[in-house]
C-alpha atoms as a PDB file:
ATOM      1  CA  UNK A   1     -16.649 -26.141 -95.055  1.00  0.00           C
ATOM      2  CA  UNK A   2     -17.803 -27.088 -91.192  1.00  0.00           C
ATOM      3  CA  UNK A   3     -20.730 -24.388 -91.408  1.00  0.00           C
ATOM      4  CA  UNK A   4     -21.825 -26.993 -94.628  1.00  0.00           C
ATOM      5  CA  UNK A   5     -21.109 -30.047 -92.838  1.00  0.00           C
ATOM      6  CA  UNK A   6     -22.439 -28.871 -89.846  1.00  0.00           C
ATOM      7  CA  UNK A   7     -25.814 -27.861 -91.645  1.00  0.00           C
ATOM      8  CA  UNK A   8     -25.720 -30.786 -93.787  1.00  0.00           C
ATOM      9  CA  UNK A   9     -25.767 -33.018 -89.990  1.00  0.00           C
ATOM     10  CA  UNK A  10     -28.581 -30.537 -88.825  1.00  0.00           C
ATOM     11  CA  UNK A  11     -30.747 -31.725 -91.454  1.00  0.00           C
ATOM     12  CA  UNK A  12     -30.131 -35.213 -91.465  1.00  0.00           C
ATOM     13  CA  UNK A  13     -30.779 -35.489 -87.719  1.00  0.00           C
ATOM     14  CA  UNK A  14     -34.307 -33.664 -88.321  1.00  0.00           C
ATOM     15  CA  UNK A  15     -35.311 -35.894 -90.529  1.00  0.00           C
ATOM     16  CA  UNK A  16     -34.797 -38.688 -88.552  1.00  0.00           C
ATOM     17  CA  UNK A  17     -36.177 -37.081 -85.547  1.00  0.00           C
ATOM     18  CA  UNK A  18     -38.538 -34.188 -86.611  1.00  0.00           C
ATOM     19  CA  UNK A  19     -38.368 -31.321 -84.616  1.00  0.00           C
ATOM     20  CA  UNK A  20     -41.611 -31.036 -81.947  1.00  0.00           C
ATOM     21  CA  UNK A  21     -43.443 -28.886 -80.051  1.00  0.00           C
ATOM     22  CA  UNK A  22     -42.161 -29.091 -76.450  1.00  0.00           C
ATOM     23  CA  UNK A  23     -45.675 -28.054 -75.289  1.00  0.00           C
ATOM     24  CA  UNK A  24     -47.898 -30.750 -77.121  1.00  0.00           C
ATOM     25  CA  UNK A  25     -45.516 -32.800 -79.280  1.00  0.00           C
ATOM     26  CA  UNK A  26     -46.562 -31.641 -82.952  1.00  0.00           C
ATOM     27  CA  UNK A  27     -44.283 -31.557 -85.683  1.00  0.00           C
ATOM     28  CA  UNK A  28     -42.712 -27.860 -85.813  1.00  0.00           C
ATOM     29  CA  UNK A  29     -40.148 -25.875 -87.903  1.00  0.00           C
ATOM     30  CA  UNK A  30     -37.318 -26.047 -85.633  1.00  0.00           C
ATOM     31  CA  UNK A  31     -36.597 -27.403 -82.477  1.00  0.00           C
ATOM     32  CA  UNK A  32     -37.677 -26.140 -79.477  1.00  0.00           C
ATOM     33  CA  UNK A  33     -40.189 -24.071 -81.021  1.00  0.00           C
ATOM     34  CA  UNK A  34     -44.119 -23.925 -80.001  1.00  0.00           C
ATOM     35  CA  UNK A  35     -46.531 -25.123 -82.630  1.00  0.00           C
ATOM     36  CA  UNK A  36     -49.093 -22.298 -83.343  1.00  0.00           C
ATOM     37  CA  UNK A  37     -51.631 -23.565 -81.429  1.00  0.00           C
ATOM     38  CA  UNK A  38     -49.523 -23.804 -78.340  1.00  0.00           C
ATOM     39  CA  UNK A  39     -48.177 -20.340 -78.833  1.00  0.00           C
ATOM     40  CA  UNK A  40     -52.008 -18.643 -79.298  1.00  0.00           C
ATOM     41  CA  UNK A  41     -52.256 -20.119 -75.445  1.00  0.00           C
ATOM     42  CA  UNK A  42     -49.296 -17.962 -73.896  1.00  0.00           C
ATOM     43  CA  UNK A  43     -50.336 -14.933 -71.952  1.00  0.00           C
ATOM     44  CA  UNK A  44     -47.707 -12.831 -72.538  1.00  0.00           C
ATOM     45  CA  UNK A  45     -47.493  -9.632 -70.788  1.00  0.00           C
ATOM     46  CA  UNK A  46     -46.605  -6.444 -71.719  1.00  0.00           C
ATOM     47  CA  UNK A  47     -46.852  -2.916 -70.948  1.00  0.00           C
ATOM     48  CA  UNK A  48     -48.867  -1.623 -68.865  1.00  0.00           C
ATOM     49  CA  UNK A  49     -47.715  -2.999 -65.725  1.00  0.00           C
ATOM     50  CA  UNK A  50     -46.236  -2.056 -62.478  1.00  0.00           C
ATOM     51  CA  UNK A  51     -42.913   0.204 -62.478  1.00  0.00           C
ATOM     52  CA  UNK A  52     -41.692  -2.346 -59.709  1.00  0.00           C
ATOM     53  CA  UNK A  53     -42.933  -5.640 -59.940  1.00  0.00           C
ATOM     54  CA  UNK A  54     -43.796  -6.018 -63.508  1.00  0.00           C
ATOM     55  CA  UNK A  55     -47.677  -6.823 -62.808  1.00  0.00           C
ATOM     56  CA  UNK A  56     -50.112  -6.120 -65.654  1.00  0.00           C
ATOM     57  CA  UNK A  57     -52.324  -3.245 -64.990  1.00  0.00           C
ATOM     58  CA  UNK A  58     -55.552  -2.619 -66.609  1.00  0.00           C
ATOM     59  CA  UNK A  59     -55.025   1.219 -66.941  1.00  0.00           C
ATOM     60  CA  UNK A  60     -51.666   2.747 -68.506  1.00  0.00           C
ATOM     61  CA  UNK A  61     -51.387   5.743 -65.953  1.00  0.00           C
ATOM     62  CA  UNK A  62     -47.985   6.444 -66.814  1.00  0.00           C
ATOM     63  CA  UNK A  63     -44.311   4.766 -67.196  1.00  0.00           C
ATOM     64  CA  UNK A  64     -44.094   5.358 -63.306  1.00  0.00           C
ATOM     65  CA  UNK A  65     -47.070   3.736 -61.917  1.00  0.00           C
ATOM     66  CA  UNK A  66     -46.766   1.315 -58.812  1.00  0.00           C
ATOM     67  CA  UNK A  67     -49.952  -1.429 -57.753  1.00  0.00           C
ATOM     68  CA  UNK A  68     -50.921  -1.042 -54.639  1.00  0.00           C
ATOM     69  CA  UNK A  69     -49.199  -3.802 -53.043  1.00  0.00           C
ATOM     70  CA  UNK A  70     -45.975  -2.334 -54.094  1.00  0.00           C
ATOM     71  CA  UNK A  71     -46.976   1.125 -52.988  1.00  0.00           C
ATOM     72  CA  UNK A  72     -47.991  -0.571 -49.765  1.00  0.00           C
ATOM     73  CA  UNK A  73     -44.690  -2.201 -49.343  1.00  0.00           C
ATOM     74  CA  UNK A  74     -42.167  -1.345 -51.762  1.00  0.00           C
ATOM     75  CA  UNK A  75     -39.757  -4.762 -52.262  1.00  0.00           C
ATOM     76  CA  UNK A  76     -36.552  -5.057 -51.816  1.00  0.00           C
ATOM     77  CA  UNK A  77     -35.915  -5.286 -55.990  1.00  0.00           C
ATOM     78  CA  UNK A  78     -35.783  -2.448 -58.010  1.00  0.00           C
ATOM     79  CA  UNK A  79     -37.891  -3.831 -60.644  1.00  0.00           C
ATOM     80  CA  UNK A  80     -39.214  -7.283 -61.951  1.00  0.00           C
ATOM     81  CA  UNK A  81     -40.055  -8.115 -65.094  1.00  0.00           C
ATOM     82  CA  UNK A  82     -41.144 -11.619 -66.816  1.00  0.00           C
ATOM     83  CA  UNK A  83     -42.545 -12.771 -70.191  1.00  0.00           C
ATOM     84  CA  UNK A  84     -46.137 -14.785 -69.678  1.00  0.00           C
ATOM     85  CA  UNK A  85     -48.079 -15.009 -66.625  1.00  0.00           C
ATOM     86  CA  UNK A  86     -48.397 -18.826 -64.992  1.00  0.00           C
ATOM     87  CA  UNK A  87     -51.529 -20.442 -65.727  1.00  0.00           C
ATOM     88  CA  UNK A  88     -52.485 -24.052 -66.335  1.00  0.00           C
ATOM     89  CA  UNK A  89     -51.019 -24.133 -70.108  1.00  0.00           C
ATOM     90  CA  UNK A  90     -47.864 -22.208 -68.922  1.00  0.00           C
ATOM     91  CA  UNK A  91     -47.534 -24.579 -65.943  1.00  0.00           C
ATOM     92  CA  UNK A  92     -47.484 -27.641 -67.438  1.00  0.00           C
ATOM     93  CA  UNK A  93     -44.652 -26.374 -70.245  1.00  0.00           C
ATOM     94  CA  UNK A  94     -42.369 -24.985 -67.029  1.00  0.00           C
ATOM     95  CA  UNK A  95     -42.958 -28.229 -65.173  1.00  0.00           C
ATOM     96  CA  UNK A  96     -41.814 -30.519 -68.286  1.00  0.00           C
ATOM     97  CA  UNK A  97     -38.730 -28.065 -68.433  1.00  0.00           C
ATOM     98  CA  UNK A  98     -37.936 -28.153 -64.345  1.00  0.00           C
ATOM     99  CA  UNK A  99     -38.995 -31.318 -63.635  1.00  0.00           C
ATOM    100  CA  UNK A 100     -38.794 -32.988 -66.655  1.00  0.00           C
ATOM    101  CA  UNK A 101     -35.573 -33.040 -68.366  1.00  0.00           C
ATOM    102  CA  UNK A 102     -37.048 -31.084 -71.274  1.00  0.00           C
ATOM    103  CA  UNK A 103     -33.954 -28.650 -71.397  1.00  0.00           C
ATOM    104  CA  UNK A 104     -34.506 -28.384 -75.131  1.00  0.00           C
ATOM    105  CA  UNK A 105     -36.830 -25.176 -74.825  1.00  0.00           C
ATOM    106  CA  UNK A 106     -34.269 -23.634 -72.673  1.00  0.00           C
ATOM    107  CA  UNK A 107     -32.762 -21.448 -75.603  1.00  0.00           C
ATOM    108  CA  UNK A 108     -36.534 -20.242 -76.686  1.00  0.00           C
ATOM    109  CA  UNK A 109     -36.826 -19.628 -73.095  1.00  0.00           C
ATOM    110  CA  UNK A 110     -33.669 -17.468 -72.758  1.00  0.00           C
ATOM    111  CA  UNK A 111     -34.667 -15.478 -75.976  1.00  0.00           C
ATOM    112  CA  UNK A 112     -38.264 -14.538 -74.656  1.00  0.00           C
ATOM    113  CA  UNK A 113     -36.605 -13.138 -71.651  1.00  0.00           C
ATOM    114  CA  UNK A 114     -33.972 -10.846 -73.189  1.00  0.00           C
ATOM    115  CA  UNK A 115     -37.303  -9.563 -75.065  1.00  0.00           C
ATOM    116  CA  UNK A 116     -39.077  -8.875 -71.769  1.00  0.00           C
ATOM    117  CA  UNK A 117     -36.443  -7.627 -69.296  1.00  0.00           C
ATOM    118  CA  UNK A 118     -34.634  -5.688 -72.470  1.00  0.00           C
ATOM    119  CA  UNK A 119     -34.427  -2.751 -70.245  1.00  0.00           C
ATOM    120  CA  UNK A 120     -33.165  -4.168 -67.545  1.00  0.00           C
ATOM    121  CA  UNK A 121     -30.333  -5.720 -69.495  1.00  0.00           C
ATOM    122  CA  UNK A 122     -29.321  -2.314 -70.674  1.00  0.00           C
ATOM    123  CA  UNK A 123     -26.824  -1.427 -67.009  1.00  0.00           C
ATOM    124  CA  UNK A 124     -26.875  -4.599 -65.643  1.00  0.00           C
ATOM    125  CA  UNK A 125     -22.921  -5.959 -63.950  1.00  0.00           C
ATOM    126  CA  UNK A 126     -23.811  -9.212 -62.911  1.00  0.00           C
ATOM    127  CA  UNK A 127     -26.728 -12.018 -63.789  1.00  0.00           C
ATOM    128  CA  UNK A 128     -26.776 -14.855 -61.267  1.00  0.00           C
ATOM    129  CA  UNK A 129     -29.722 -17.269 -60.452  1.00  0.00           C
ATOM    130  CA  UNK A 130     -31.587 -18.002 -57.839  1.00  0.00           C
ATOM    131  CA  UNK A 131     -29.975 -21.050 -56.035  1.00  0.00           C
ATOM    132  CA  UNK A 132     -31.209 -24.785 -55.131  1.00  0.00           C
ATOM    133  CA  UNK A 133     -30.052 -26.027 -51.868  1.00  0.00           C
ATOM    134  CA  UNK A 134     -27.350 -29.090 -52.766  1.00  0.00           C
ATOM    135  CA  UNK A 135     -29.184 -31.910 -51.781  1.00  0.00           C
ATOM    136  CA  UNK A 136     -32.051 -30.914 -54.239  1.00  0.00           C
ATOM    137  CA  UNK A 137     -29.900 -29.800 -56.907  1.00  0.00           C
ATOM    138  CA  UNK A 138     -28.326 -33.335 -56.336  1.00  0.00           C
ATOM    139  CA  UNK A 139     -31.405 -34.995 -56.708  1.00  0.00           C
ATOM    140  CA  UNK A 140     -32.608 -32.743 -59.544  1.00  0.00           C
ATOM    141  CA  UNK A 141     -29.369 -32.887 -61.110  1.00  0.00           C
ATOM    142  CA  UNK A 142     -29.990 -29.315 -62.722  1.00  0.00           C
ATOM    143  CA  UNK A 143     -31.076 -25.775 -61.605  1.00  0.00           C
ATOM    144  CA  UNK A 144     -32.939 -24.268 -64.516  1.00  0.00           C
ATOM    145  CA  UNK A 145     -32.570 -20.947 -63.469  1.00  0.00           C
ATOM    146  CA  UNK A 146     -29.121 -21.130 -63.553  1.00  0.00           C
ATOM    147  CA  UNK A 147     -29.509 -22.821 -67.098  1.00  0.00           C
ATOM    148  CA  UNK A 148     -31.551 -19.119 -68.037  1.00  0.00           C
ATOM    149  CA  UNK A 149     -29.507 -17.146 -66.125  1.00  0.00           C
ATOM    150  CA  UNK A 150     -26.654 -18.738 -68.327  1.00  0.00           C
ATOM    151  CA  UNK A 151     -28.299 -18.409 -71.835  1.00  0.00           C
ATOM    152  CA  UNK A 152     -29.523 -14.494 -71.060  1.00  0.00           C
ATOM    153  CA  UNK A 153     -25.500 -13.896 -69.950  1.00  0.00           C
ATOM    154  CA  UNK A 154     -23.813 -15.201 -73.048  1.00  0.00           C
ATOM    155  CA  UNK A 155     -26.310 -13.552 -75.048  1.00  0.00           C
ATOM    156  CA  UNK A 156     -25.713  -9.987 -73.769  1.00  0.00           C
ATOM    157  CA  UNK A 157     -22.309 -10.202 -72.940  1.00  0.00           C
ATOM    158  CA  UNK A 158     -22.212 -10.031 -69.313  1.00  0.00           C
ATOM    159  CA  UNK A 159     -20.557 -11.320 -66.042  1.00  0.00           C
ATOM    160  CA  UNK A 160     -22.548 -14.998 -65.113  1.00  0.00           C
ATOM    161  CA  UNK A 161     -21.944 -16.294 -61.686  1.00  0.00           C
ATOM    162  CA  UNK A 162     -23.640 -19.073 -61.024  1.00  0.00           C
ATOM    163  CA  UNK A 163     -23.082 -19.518 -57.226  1.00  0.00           C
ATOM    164  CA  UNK A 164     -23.538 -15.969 -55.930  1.00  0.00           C
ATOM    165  CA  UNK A 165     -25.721 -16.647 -53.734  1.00  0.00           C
ATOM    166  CA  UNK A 166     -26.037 -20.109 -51.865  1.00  0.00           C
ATOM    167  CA  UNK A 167     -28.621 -21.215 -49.973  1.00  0.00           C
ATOM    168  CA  UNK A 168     -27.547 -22.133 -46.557  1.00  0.00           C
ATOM    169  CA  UNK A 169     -30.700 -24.530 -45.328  1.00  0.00           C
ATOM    170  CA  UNK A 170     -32.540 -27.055 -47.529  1.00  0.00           C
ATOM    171  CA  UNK A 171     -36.596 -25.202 -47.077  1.00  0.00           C
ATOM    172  CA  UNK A 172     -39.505 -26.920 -47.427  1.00  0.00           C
ATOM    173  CA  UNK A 173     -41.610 -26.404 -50.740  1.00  0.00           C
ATOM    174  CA  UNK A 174     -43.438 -23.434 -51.362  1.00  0.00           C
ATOM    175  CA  UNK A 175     -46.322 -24.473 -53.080  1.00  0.00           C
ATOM    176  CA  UNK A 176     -49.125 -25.033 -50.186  1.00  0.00           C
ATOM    177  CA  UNK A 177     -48.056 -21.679 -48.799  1.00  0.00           C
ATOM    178  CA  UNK A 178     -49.265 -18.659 -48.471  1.00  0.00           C
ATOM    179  CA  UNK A 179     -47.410 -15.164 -49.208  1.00  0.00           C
ATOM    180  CA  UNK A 180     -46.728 -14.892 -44.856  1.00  0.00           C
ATOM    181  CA  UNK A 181     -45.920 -18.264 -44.754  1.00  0.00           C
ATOM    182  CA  UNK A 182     -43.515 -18.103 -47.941  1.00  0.00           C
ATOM    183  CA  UNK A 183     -41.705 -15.196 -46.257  1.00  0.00           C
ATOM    184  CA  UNK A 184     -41.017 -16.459 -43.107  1.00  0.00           C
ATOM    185  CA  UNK A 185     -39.987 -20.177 -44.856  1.00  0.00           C
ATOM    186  CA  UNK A 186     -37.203 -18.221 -46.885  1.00  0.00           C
ATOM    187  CA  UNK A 187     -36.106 -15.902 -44.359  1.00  0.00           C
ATOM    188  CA  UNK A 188     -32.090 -16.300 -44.159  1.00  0.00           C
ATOM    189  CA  UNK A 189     -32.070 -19.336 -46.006  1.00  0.00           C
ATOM    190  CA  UNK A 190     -29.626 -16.990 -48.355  1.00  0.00           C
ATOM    191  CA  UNK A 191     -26.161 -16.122 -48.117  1.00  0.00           C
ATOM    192  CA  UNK A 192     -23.353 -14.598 -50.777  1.00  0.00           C
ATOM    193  CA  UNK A 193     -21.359 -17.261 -51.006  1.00  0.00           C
ATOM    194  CA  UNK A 194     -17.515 -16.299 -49.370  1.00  0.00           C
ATOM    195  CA  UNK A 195     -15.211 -16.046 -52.340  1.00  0.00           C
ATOM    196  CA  UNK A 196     -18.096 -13.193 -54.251  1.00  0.00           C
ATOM    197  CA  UNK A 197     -18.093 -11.320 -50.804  1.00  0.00           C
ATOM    198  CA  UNK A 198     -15.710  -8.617 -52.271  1.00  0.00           C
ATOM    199  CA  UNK A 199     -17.408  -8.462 -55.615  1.00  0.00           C
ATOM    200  CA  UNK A 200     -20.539  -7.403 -54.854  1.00  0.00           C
ATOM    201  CA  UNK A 201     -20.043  -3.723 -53.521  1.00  0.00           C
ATOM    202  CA  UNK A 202     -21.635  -1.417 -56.134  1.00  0.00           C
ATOM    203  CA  UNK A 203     -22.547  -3.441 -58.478  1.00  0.00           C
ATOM    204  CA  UNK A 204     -25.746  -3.855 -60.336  1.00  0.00           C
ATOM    205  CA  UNK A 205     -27.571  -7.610 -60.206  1.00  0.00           C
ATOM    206  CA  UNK A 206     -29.827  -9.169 -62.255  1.00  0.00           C
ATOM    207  CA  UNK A 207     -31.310 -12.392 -60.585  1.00  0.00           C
ATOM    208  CA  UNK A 208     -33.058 -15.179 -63.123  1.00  0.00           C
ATOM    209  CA  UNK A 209     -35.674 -17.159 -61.750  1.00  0.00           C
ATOM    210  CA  UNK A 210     -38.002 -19.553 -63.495  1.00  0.00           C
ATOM    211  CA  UNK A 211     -41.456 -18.015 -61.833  1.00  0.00           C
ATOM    212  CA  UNK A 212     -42.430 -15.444 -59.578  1.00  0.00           C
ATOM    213  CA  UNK A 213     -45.308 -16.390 -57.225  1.00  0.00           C
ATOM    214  CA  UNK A 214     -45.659 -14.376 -53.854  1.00  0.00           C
ATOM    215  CA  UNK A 215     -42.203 -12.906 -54.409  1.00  0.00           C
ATOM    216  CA  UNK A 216     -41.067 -14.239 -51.554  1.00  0.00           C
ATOM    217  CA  UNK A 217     -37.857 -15.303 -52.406  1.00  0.00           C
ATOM    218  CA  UNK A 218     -36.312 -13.289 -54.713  1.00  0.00           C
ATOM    219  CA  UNK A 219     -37.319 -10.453 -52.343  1.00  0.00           C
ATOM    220  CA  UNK A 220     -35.160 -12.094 -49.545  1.00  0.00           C
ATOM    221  CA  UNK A 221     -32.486 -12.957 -52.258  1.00  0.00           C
ATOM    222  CA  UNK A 222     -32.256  -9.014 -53.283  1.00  0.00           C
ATOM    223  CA  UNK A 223     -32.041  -8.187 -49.194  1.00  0.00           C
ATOM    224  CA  UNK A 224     -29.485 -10.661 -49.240  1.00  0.00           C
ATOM    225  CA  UNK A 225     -27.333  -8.882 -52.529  1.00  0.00           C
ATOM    226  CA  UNK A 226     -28.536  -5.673 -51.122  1.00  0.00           C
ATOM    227  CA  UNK A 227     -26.628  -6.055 -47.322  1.00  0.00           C
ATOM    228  CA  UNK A 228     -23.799  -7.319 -49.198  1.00  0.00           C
ATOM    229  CA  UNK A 229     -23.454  -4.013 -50.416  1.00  0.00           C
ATOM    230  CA  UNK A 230     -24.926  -4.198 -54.403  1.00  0.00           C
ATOM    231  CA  UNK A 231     -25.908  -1.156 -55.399  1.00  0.00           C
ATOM    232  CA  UNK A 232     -29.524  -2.496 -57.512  1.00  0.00           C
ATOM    233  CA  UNK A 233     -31.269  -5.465 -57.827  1.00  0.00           C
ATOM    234  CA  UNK A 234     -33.299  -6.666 -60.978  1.00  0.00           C
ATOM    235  CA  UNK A 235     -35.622  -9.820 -60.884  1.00  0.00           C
ATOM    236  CA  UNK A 236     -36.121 -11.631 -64.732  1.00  0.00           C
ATOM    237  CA  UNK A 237     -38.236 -14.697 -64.906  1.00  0.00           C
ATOM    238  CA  UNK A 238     -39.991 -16.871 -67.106  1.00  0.00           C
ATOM    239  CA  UNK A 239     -43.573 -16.512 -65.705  1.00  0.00           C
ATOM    240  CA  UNK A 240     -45.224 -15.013 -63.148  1.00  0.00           C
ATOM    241  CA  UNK A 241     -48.555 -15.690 -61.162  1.00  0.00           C
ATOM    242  CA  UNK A 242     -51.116 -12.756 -60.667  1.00  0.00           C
ATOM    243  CA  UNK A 243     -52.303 -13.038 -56.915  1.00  0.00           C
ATOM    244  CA  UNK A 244     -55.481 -10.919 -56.522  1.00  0.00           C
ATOM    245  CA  UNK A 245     -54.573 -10.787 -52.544  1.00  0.00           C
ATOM    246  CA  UNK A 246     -50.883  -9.832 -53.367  1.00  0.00           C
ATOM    247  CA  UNK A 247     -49.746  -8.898 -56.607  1.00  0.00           C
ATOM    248  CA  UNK A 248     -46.628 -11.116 -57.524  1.00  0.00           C
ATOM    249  CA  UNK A 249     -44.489  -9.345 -54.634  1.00  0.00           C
END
């Protein structure tokens, strides 16, 4: 009797507000959903790609193969994975959902990333995201990674803590900066917070973040998880840019 109701309320508040496209605004199917034009524009990526960092690769040389950056300097993640790579179509979708208030693709979201990182969901303990100082989650009201991290949790079934790690000093943006200058901006601006101290021993990590750029900070994040004593870390995001200097660690 509620499943009816509840169905019956579904329907009359689509037809009053149709669902659209969160990308372009066209009338879709359901909510949250791209319209197929929007979806043709997604670069997903898939395999082959780097064993660590989850880069596409041109040539499939194996299960095991590493770009050079990562063979260069392996990161402090086991692996990273994520579902499209961040161009000027993904961008603007992300930004609306960040910056935006658009939390209504959220769920999609969640549900392309438990496609992409399936195997890292398979032994994971723990999925926490990556953190916002206060002060900008106070003026942002909202950390969507944390949102993700969230959505992927209840979905699979595991452990969500949402303030693992904290960050301990408010950093300026990232986005004029370089991979160098990235690093040294998020060096021990991460700490796990007090009360998780004792829970982090041994276990294994997954952190949720909404794009990987120069890798920069979840790299620091995973040094952070990994001093505490976890035993791996796994890095699951949305998007992911494809630096020709420095592939995406």
């Amino acid at each position: 009797m509620l499943g009816a109701i509840s169905s019956i309320g579904r329907h009359l508040v689509d037809a009053v507000f149709p669902p659209q496209c969160p990308s372009c605004g066209a009338t879709v199917q359901e909510h949250a959903h791209l319209c197929g034009a929007c979806w043709s524009r997604i670069r997903f990526i898939a395999e082959p790609c780097c064993a660590c960092c989850g880069l596409p690769l041109e040539v499939d040389s194996g299960p095991e193969t590493l770009c050079l950056p990562c063979l260069t300097e392996r990161p402090a993640f086991e692996r990273a994975r994520s579902v499209m790579l961040y161009d000027e179509f993904s961008r603007g979708l992300i930004l609306k959902f960040k910056h935006g208030d658009r939390l209504d693709p959220a769920a999609a979201f969640a549900r392309w990333m438990r496609r992409s990182g399936s195997t890292l969901l398979q032994d994971v303990d723990i999925i926490c995201p990556v953190p916002l100082h206060w002060s900008r989650l106070l003026m942002r009201r909202y950390n969507q990674s944390a949102i993700l991290a969230r959505l992927i949790a209840a979905s699979d079934h595991r452990e969500f803590i949402p303030d693992l790690l904290v960050r301990t000093r408010r950093t300026p943006s990232q986005g004029a900066l370089g991979r160098k200058e990235r690093g040294r901006n998020v060096r021990g601006a991460f700490a796990v917070a007090a009360r998780h101290l004792d829970g982090v021993s041994g276990k294994r990590i997954l952190l949720v973040d909404d794009v990987l750029t120069t890798g920069a900070t979840v790299d620091h994040c995973a040094r952070t998880l990994r001093k505490a004593g976890a035993l791996r870390v796994d890095v699951l995001t949305l998007a992911r840019v494809a630096l020709p200097d420095r592939a995406a660690v």
